[in-house]
Protein backbone atom coordinates (compact mmCIF):
# COMPACT_ATOMS: atom_id res chain seq x y z
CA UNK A 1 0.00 0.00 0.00
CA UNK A 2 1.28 3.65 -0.75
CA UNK A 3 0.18 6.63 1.32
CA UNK A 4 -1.79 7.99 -2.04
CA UNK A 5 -4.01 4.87 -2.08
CA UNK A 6 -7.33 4.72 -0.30
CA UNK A 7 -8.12 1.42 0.90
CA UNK A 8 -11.24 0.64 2.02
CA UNK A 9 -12.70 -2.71 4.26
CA UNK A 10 -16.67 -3.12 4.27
CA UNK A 11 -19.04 -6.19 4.87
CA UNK A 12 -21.05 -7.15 2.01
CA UNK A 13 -24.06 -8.58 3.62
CA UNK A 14 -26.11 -9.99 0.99
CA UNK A 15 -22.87 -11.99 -0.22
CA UNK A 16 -21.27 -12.77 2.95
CA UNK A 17 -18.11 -11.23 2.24
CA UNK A 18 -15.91 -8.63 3.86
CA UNK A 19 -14.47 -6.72 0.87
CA UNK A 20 -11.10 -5.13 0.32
CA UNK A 21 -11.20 -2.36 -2.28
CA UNK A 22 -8.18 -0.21 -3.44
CA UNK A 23 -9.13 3.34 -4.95
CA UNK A 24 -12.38 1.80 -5.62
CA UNK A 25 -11.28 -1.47 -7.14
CA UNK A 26 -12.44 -4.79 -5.49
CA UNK A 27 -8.92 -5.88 -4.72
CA UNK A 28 -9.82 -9.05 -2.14
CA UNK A 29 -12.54 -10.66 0.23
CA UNK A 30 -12.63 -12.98 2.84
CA UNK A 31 -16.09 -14.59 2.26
CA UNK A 32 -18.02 -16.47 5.84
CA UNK A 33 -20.93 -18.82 6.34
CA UNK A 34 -23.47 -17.53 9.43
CA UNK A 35 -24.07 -19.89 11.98
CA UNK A 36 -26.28 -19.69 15.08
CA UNK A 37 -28.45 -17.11 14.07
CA UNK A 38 -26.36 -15.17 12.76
CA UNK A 39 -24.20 -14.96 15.78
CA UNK A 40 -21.28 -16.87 14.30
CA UNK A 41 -18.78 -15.99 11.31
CA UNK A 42 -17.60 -19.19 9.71
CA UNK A 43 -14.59 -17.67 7.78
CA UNK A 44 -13.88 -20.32 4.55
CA UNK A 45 -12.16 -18.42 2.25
CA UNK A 46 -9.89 -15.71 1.75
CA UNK A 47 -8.54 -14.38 -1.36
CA UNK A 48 -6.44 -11.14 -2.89
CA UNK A 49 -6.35 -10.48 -6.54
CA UNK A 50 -2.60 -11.26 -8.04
CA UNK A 51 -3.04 -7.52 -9.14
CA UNK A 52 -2.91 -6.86 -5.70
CA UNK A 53 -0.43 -9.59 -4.27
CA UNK A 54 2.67 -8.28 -2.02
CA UNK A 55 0.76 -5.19 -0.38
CA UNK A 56 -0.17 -6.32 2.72
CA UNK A 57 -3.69 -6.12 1.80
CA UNK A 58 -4.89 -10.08 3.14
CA UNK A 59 -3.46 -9.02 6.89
CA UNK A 60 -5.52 -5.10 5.99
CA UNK A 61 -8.95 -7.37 4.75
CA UNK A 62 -8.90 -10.02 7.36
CA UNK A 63 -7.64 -7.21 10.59
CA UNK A 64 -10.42 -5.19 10.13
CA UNK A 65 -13.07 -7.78 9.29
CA UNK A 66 -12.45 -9.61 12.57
CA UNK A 67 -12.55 -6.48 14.34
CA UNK A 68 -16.01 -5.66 13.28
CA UNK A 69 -16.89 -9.59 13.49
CA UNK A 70 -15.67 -9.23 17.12
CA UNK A 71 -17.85 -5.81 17.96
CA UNK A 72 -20.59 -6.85 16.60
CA UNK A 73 -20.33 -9.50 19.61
CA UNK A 74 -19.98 -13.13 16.88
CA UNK A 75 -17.80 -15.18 17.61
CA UNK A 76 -15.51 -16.34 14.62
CA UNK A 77 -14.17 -19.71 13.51
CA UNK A 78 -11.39 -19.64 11.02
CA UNK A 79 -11.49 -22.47 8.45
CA UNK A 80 -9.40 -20.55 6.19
CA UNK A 81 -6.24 -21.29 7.20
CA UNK A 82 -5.05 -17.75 6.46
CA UNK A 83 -7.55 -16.10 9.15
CA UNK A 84 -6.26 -18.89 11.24
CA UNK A 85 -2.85 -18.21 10.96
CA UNK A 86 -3.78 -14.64 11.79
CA UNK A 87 -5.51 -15.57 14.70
CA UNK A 88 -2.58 -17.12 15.47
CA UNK A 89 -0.49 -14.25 15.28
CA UNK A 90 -3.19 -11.95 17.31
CA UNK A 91 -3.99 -13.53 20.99
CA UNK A 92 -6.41 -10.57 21.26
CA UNK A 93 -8.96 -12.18 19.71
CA UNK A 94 -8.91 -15.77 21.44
CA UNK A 95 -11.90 -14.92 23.61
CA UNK A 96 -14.05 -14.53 20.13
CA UNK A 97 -12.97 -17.62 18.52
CA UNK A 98 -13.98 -21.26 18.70
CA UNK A 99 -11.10 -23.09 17.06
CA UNK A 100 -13.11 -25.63 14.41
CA UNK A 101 -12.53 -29.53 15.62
CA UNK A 102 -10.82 -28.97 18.73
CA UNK A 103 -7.87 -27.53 17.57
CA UNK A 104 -6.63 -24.82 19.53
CA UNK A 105 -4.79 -21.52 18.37
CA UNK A 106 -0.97 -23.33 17.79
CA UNK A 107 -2.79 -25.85 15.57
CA UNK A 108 -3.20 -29.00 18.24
CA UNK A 109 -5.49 -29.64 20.64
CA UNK A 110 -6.46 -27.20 23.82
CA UNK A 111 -3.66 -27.46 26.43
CA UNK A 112 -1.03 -29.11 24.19
């Protein structure tokens, strides 16, 4: 990303997708299945344009969509093994998550 750039994150709703867009350009998403209601973000899939590739954009996408996952009070599961690795990365967020099958946030079992 370059300071002249503006880079925007939004949810898209209808396609449940958090969108990354660069000057206006759909540059990524990071698309989720709702669970419970509603009240939980399956994250599945995760993807940046080559265009885009090298910018820093996937951490910019998935950083701000689990932020706004996490005010809206949902908790998030990360299937796509880039939000997981993020997760990974950010402890902040374990109180929101529920690891899918067990696994816990270094990619074993709770208390391994």
């Amino acid at each position: 990303m370059n300071d002249q750039e503006t880079v925007t994150v939004r949810e898209d709703a209808e396609a449940h997708r958090f969108v990354i867009e660069v000057d206006g350009v759909l540059a990524g998403f990071a698309k989720y299945r709702e669970r419970d209601g509603g009240s939980t973000y399956d994250f599945t899939h995760t993807e940046i344009d080559p265009a885009f590739s090298g910018r820093g954009l996937g951490n910019t996408l998935v950083s701000r969509a689990l932020e706004h996952t996490r005010e809206l009070g949902h908790t998030i599961v990360p299937h796509c093994p880039f939000v997981a690795a993020w997760l990974r990365r950010h402890p902040e967020f374990v109180a929101a998550v529920e690891w899918p099958g067990g696994e816990g946030p270094v990619g074993g079992s709770p208390g391994e």
